[in-house]
C-alpha atoms as a PDB file:
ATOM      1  CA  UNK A   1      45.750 115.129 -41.133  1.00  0.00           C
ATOM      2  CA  UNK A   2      43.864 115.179 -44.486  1.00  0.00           C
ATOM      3  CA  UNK A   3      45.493 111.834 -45.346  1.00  0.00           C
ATOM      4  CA  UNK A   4      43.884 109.845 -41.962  1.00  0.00           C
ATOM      5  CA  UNK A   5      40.429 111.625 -41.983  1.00  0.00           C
ATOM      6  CA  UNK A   6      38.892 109.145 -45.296  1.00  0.00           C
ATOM      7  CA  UNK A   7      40.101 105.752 -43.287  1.00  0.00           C
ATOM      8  CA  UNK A   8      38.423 106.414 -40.214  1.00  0.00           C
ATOM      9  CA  UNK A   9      34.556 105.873 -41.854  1.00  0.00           C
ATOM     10  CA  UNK A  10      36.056 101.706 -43.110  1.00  0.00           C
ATOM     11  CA  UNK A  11      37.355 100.930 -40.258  1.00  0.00           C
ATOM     12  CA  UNK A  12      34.086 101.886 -38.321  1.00  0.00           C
ATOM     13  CA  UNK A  13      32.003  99.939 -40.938  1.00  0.00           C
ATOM     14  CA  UNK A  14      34.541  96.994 -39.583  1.00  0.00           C
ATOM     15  CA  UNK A  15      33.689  97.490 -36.450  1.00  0.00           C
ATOM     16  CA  UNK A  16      29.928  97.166 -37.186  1.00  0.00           C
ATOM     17  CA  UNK A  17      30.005  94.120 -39.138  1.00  0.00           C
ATOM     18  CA  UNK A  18      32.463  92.363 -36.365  1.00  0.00           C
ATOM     19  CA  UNK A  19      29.749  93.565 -33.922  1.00  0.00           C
ATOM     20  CA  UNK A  20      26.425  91.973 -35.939  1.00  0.00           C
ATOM     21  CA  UNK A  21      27.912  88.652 -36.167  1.00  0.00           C
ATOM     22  CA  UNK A  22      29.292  88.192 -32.391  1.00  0.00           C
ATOM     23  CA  UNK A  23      25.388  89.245 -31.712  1.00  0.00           C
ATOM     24  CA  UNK A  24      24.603  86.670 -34.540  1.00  0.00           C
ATOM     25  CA  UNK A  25      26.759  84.415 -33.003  1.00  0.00           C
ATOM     26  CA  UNK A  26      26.104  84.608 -29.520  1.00  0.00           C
ATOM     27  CA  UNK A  27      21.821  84.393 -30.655  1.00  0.00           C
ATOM     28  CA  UNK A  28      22.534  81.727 -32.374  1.00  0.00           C
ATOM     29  CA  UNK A  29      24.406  79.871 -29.133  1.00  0.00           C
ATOM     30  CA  UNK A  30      21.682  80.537 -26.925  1.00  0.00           C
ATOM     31  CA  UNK A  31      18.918  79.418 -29.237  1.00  0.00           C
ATOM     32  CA  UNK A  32      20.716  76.122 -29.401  1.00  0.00           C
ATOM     33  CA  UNK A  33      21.509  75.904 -25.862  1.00  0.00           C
ATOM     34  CA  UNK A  34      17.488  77.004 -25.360  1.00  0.00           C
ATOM     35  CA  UNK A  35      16.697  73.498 -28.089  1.00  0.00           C
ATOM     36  CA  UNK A  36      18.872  71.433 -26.274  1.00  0.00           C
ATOM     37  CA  UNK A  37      17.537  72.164 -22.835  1.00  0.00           C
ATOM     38  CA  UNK A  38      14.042  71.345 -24.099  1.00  0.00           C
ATOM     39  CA  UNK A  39      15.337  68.099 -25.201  1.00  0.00           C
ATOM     40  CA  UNK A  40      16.764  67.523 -22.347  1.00  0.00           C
ATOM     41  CA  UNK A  41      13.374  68.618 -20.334  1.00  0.00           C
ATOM     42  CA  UNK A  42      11.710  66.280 -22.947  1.00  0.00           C
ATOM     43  CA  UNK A  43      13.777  63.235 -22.566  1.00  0.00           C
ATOM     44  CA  UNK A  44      13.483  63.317 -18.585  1.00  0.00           C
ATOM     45  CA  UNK A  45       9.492  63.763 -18.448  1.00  0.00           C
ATOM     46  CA  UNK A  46       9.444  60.879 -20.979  1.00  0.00           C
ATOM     47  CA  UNK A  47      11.843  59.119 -18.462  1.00  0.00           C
ATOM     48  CA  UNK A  48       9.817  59.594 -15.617  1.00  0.00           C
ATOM     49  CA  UNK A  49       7.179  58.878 -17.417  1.00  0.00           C
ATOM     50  CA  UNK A  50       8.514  55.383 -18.120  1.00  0.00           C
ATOM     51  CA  UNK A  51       9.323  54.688 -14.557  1.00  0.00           C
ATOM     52  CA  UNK A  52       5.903  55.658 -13.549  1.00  0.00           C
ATOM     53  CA  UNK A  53       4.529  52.460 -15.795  1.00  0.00           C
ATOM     54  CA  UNK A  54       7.183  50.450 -14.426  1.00  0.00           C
ATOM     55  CA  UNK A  55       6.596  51.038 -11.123  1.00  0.00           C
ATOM     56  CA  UNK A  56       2.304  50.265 -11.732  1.00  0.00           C
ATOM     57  CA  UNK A  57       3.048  47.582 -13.451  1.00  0.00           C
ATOM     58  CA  UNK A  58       5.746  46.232 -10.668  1.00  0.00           C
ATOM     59  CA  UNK A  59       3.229  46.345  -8.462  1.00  0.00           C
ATOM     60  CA  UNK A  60       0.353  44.570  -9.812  1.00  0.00           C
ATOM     61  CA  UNK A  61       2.405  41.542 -10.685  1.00  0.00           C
ATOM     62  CA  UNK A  62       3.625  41.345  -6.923  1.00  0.00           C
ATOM     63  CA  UNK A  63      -0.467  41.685  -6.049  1.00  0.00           C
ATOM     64  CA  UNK A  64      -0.744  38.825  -8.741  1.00  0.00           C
ATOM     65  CA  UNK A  65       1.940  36.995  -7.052  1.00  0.00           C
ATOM     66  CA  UNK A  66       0.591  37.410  -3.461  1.00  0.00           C
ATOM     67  CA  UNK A  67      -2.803  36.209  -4.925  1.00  0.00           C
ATOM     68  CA  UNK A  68      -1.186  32.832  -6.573  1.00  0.00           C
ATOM     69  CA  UNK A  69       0.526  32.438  -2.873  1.00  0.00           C
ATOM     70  CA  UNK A  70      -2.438  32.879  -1.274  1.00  0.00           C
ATOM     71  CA  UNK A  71      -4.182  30.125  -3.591  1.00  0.00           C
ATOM     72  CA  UNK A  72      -1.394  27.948  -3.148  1.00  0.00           C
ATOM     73  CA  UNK A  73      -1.691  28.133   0.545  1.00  0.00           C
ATOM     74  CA  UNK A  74      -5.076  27.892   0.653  1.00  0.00           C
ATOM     75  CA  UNK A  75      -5.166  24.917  -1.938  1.00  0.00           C
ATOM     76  CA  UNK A  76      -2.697  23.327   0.384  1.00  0.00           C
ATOM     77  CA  UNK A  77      -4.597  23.218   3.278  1.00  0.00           C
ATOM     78  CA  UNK A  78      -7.888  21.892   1.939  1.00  0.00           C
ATOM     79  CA  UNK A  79      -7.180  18.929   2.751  1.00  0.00           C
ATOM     80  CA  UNK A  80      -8.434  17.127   6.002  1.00  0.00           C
ATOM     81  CA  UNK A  81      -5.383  16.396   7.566  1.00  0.00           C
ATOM     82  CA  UNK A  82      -3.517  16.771  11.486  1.00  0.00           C
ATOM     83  CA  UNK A  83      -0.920  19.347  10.793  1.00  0.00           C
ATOM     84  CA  UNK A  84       2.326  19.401  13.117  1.00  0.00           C
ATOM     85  CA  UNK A  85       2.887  22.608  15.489  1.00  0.00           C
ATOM     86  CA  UNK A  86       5.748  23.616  13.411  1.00  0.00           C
ATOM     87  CA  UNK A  87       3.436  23.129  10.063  1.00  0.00           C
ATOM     88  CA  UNK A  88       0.839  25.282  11.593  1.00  0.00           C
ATOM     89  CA  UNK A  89       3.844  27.736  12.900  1.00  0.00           C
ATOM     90  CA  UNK A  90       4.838  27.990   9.066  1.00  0.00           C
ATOM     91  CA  UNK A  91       1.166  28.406   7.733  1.00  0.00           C
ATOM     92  CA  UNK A  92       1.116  31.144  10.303  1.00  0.00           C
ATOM     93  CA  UNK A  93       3.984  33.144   9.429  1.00  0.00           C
ATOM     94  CA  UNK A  94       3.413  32.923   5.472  1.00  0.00           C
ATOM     95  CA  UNK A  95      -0.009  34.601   5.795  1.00  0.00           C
ATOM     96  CA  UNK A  96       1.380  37.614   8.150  1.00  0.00           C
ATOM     97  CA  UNK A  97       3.717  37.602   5.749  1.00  0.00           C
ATOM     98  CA  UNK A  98       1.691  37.790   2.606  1.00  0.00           C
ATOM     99  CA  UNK A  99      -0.728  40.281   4.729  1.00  0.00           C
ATOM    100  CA  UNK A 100       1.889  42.691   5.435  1.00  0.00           C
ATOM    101  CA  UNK A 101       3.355  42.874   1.865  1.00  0.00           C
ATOM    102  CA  UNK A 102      -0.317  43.413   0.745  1.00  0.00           C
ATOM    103  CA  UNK A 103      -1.196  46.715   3.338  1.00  0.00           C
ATOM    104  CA  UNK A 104       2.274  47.997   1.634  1.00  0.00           C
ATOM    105  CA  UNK A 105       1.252  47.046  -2.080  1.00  0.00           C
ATOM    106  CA  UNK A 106      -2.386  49.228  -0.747  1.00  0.00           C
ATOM    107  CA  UNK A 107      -0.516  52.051   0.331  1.00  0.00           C
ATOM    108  CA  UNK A 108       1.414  53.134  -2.679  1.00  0.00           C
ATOM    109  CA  UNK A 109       3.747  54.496  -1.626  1.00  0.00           C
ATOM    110  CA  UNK A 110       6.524  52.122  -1.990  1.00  0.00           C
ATOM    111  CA  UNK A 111       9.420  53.742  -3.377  1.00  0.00           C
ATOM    112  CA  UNK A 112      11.639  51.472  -6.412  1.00  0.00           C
ATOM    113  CA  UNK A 113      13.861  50.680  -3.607  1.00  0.00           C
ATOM    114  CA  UNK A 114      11.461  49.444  -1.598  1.00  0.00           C
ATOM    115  CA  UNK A 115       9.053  47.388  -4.406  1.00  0.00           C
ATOM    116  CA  UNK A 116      12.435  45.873  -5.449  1.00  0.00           C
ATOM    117  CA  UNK A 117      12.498  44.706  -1.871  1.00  0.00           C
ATOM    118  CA  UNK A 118       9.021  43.353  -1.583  1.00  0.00           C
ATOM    119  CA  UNK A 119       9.743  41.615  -5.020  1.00  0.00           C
ATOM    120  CA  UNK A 120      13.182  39.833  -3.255  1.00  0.00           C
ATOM    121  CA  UNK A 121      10.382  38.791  -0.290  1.00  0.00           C
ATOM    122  CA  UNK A 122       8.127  37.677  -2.957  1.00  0.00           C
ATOM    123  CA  UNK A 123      10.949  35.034  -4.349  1.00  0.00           C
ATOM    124  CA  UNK A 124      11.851  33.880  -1.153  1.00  0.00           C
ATOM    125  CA  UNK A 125       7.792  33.568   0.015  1.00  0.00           C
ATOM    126  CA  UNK A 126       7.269  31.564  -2.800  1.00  0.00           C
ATOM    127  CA  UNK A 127      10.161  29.020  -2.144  1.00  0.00           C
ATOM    128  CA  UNK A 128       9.002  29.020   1.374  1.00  0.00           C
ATOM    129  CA  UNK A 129       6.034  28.382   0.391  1.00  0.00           C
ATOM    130  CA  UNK A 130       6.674  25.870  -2.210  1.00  0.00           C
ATOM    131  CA  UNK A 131       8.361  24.110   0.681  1.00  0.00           C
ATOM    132  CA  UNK A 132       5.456  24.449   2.784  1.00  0.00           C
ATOM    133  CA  UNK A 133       3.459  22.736  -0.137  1.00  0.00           C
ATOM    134  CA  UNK A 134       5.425  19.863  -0.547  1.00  0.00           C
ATOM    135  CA  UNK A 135       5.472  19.346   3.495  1.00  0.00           C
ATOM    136  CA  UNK A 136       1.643  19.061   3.258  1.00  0.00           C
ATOM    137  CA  UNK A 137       2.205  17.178   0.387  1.00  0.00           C
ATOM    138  CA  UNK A 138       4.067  14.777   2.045  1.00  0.00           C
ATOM    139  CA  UNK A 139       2.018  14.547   4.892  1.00  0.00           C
ATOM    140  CA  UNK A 140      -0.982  13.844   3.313  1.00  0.00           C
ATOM    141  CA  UNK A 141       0.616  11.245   1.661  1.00  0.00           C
ATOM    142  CA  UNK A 142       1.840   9.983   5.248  1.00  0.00           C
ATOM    143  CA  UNK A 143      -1.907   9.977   6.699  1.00  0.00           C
ATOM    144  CA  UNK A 144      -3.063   8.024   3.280  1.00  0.00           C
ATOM    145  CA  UNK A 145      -0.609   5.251   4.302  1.00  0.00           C
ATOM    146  CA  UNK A 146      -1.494   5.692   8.002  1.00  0.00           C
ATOM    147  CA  UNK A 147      -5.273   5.245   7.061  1.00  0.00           C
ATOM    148  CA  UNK A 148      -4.352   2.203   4.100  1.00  0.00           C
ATOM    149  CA  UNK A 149      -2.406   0.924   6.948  1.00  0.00           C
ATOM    150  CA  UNK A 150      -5.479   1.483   9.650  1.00  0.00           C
ATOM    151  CA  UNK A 151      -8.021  -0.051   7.574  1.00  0.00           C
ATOM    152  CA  UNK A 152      -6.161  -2.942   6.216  1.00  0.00           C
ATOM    153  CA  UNK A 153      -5.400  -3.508  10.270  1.00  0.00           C
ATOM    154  CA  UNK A 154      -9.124  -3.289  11.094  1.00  0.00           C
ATOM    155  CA  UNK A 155      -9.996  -5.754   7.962  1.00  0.00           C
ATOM    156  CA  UNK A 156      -7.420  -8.347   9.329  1.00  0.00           C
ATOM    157  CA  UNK A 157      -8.769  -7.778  13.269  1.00  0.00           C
ATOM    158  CA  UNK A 158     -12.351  -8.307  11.853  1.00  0.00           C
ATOM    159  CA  UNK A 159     -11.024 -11.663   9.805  1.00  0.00           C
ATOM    160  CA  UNK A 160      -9.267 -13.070  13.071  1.00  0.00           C
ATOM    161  CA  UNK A 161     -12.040 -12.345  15.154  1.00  0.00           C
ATOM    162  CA  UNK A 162     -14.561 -13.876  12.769  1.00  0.00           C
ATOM    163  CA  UNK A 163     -12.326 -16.759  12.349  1.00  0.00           C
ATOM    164  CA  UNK A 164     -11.720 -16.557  16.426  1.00  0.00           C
ATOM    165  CA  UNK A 165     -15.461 -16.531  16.360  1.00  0.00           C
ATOM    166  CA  UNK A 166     -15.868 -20.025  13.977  1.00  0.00           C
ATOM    167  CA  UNK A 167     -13.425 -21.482  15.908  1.00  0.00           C
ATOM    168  CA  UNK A 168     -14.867 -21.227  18.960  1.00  0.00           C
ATOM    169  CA  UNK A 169     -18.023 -22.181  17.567  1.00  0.00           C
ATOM    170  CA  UNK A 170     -16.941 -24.875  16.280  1.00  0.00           C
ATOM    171  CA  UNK A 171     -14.871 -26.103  19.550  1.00  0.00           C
ATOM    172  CA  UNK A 172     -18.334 -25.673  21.320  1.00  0.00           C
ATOM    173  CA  UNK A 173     -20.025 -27.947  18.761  1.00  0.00           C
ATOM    174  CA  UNK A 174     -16.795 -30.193  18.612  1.00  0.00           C
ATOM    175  CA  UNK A 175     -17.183 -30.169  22.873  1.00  0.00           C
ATOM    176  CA  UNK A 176     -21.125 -30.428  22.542  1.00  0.00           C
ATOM    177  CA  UNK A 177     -20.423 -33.887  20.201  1.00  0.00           C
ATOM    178  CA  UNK A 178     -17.893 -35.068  22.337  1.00  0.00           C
ATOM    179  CA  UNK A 179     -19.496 -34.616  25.692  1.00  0.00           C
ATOM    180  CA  UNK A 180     -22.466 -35.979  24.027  1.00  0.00           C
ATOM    181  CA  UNK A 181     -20.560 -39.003  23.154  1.00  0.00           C
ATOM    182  CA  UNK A 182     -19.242 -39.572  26.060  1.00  0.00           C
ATOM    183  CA  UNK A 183     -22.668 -39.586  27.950  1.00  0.00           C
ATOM    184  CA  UNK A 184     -23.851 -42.495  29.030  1.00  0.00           C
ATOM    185  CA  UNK A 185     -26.646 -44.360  26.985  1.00  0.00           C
ATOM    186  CA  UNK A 186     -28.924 -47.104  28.969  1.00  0.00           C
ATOM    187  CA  UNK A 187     -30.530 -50.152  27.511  1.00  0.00           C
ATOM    188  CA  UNK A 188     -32.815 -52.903  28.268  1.00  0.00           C
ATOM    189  CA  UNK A 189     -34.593 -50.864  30.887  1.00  0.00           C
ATOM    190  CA  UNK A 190     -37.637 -52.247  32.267  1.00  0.00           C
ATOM    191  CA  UNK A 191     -39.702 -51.175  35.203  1.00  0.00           C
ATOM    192  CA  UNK A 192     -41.756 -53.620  37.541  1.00  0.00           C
ATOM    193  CA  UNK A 193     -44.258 -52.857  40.330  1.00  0.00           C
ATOM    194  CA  UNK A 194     -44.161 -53.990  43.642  1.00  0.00           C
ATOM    195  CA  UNK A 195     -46.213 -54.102  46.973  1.00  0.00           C
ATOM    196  CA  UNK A 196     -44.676 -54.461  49.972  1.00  0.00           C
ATOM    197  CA  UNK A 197     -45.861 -56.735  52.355  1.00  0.00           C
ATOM    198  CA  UNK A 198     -46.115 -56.993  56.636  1.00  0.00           C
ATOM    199  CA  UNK A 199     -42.971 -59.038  56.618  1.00  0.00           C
ATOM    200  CA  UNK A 200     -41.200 -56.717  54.066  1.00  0.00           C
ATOM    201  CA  UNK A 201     -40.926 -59.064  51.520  1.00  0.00           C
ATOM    202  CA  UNK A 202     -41.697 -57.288  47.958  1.00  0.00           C
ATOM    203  CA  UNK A 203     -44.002 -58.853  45.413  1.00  0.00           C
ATOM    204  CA  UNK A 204     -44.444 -57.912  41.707  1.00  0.00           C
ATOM    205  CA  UNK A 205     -48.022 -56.744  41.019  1.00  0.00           C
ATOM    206  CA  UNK A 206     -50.183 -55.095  37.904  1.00  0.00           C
ATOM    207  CA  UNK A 207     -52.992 -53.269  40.072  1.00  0.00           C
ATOM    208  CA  UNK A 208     -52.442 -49.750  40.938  1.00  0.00           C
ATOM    209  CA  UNK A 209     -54.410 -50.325  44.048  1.00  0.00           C
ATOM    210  CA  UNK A 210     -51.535 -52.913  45.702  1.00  0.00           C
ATOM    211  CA  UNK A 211     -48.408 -51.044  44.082  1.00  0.00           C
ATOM    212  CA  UNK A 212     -46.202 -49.098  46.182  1.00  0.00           C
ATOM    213  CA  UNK A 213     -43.211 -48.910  44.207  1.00  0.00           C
ATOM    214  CA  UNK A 214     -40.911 -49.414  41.411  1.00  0.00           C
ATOM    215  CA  UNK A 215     -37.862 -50.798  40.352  1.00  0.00           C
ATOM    216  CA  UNK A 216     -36.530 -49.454  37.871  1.00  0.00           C
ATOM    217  CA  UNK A 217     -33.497 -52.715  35.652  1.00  0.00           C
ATOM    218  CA  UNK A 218     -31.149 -51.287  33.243  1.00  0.00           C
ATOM    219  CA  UNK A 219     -27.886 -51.670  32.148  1.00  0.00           C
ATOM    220  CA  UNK A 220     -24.989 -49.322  30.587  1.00  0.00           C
ATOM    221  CA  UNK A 221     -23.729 -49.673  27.162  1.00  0.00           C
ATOM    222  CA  UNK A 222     -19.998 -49.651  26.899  1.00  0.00           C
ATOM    223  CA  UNK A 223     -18.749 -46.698  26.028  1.00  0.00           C
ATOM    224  CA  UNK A 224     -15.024 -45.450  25.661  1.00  0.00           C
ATOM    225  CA  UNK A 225     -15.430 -42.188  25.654  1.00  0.00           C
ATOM    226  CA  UNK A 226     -17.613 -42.185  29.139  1.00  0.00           C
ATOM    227  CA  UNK A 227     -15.766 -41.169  32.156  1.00  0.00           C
ATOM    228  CA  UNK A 228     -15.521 -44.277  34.798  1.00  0.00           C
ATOM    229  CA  UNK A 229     -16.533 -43.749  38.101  1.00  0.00           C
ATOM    230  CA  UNK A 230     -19.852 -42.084  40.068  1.00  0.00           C
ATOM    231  CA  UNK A 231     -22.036 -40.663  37.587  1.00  0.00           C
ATOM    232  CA  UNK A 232     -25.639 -38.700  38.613  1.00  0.00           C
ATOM    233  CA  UNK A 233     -28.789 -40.115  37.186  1.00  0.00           C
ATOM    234  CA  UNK A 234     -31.954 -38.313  37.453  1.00  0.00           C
ATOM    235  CA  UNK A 235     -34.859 -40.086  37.404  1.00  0.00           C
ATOM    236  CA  UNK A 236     -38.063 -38.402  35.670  1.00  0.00           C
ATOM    237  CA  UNK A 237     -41.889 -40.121  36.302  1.00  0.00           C
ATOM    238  CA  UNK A 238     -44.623 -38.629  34.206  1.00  0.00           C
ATOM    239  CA  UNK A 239     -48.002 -40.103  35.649  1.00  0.00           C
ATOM    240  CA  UNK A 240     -51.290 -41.222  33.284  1.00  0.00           C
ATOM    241  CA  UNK A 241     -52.140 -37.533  33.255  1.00  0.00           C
ATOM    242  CA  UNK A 242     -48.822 -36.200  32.312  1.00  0.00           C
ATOM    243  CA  UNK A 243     -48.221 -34.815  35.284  1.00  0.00           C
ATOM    244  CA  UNK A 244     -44.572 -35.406  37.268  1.00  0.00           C
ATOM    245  CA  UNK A 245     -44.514 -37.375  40.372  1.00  0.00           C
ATOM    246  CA  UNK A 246     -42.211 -35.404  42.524  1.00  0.00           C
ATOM    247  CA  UNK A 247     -41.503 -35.320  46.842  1.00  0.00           C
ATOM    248  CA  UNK A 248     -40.237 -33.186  49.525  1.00  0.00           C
ATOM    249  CA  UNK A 249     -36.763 -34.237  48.125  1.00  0.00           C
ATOM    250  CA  UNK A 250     -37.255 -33.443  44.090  1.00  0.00           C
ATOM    251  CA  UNK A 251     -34.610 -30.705  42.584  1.00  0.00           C
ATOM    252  CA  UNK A 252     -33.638 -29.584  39.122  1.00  0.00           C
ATOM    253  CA  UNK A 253     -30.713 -30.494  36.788  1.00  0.00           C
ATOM    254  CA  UNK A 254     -29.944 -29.154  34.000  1.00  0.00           C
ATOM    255  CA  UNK A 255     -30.161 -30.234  30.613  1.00  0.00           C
ATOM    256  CA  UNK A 256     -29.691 -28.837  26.921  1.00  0.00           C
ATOM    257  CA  UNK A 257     -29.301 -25.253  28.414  1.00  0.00           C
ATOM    258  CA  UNK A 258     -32.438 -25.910  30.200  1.00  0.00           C
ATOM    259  CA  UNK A 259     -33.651 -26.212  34.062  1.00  0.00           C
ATOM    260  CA  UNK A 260     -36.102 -29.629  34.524  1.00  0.00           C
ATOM    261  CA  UNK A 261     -37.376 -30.808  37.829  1.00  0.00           C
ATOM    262  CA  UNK A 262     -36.626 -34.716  38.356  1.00  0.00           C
ATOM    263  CA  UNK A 263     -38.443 -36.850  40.180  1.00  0.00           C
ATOM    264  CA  UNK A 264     -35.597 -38.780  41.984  1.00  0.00           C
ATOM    265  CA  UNK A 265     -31.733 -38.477  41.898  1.00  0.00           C
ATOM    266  CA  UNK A 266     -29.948 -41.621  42.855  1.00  0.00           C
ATOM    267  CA  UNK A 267     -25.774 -42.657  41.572  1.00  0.00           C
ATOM    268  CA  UNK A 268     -23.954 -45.391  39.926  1.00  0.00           C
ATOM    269  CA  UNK A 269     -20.373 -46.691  39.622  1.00  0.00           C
ATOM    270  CA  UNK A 270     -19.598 -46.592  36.081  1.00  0.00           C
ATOM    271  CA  UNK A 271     -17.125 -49.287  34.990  1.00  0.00           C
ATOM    272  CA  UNK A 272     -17.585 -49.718  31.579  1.00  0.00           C
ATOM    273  CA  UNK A 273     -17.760 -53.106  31.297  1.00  0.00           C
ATOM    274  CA  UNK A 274     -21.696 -53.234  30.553  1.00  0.00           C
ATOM    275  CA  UNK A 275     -22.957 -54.059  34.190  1.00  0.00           C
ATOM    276  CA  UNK A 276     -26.766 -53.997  35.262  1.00  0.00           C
ATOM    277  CA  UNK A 277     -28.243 -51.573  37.600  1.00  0.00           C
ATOM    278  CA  UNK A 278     -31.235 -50.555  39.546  1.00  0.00           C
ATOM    279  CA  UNK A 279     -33.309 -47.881  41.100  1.00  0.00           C
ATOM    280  CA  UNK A 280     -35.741 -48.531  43.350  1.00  0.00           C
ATOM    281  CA  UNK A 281     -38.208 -45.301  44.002  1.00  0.00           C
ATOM    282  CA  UNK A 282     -41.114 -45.455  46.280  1.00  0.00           C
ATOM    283  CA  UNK A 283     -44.516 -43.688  45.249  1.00  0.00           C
ATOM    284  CA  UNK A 284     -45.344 -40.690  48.351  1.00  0.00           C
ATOM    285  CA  UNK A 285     -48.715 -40.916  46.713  1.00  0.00           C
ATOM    286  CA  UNK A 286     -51.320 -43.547  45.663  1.00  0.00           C
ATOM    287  CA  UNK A 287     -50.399 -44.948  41.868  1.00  0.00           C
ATOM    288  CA  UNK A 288     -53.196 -44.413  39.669  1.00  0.00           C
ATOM    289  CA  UNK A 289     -54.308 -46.576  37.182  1.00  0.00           C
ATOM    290  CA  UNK A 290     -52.941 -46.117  33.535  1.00  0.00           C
ATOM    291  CA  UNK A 291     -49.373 -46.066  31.938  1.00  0.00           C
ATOM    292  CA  UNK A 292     -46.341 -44.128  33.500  1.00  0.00           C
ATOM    293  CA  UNK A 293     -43.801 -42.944  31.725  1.00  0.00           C
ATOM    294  CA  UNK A 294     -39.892 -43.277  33.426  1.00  0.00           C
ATOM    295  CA  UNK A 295     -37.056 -40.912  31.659  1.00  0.00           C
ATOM    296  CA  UNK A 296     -33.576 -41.373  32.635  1.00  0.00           C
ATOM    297  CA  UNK A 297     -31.006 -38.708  32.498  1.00  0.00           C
ATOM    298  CA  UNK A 298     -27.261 -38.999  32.669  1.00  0.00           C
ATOM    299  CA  UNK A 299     -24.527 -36.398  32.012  1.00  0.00           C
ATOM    300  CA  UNK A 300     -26.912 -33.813  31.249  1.00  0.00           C
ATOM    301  CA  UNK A 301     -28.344 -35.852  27.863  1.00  0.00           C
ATOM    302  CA  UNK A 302     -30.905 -38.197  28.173  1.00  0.00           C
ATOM    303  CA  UNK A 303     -30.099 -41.917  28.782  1.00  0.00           C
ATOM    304  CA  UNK A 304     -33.353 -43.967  28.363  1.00  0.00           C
ATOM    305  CA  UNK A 305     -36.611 -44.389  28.917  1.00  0.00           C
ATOM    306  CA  UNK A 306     -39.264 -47.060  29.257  1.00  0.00           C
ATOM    307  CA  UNK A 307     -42.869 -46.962  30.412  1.00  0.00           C
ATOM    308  CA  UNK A 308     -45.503 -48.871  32.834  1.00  0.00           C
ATOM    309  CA  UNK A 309     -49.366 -49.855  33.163  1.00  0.00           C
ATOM    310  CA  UNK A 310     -51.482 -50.298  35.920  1.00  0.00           C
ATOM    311  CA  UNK A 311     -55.040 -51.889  35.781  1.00  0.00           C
END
């Protein structure tokens, strides 16, 4: 009994020793359990951290890319031009789409799922409306032909109908030379007074108190152009005053574009072979004394003319 009693104080010193350093040990564990949880804490605030700038800056390059859209868009339809239904349809649908994606960028409250989304809609908005871009495009291009094509039209019409207009001006002049042409021109025309007498027999006189009428000699020059047959002749007699003789029986005919009253309308048988004719006209009134003047028309141009005195 003596011999165990001096062991027992060792062994509890032992004991002690083996007991501070498990508490040492286990002190030691937790405080490096407690560092590595605040690392941890550390390293996912700084994480979410991160993902909060990603997620700002996400979102204003989709508002920057809805704004270039919108430019695009708006730069595309500037122009002055007839859009198609389904152009319009398209212009339609980009901007609802562009609005909606813009009320959700305002919100903020996209989650990453969904702003990775909106960015996929973003790419394909931007091919559609790249697209759309190069349809306007193209159609602009198609009403700059359609108006080259329009004007160059109109500049041809107004050539052919300014050369439709010479043409016709010149067939009137061409018609206007030829019918004048063919007119037909009188020469040697003389004019002789007569009184009549009881018997009926007609004698030439000078006195304007004894004449009663005229007759009126010419003949036709040949002509090749002139059209044989019947042709009109209206006979115009301007008395010593300048006045024209005209009866019951005096018309108008027309001449140069313009109305003129004749004095007496008689007819002869053209035959182109330079034959004489006369007219005879007989004076309703008294002749006065003084020199006449006797115009001869033909064809509507004038065809001669010769004058008279009376004492």
């Amino acid at each position: 009994m003596d011999n165990q009693n001096p062991q027992t104080p060792a062994k509890k010193s032992n004991l002690i020793y083996f007991l501070i350093v498990v508490v040492l040990a286990l002190l030691g564990t937790n405080f490096y359990l407690y560092l590595q949880k605040n690392k941890s804490d550390e390293k996912l605030v700084y994480q979410m951290n991160d993902d909060n700038k990603v997620l700002v800056k996400t979102q204003t390059t989709l508002k920057a890319s809805l704004d270039s859209l919108t430019t695009q868009l708006d730069s595309a339809n500037s122009g002055k031009h007839h859009m198609s239904e389904a152009l319009q349809a398209k212009d339609e649908a980009l901007k609802a789409k562009i609005t909606q994606l813009r009320k959700a960028l305002a919100s903020g409250q996209l989650t990453a799922k969904e702003l990775r989304s909106a960015q996929e809609d973003i790419k394909q908005l931007r091919y559609f409306v790249t697209k759309y871009t190069a349809d306007i495009e193209e159609l602009k291009q198609q009403n700059a032909s359609l108006t080259t094509e329009r004007d160059t039209l109109k500049t041809n019409l107004a050539t052919v109908n300014q050369k439709a207009t010479t043409l016709q001006q010149q067939n009137q002049e061409l018609n206007t030379k030829v019918q004048a042409a063919a007119s037909l021109k009188s020469a040697n025309v003389s004019i002789t007074a007569f009184k009549i007498k009881n018997s009926g027999r007609e004698v030439d006189v000078t006195r304007a108190s004894t004449a009663k009428k005229i007759k009126i000699n010419f003949t036709v020059a040949t002509n090749e152009l002139a059209e044989k047959g019947l042709h009109d002749v209206y006979l115009r007699v301007l008395d010593p005053t300048g006045n024209l003789a005209t009866t019951g029986n005096s018309g108008t005919f027309n001449i140069n574009g313009q109305d003129l009253q004749y004095t007496y309308k008689s007819a002869i048988d053209y035959k182109n072979d330079g034959s004489g004719y006369v007219i005879d006209w007989v004076n309703p009134a008294e002749f006065q004394k003084g020199t006449y003047s006797v115009l001869l028309y033909a064809d509507g141009y004038q065809m001669g003319k010769s004058s008279f005195s009376l004492k």
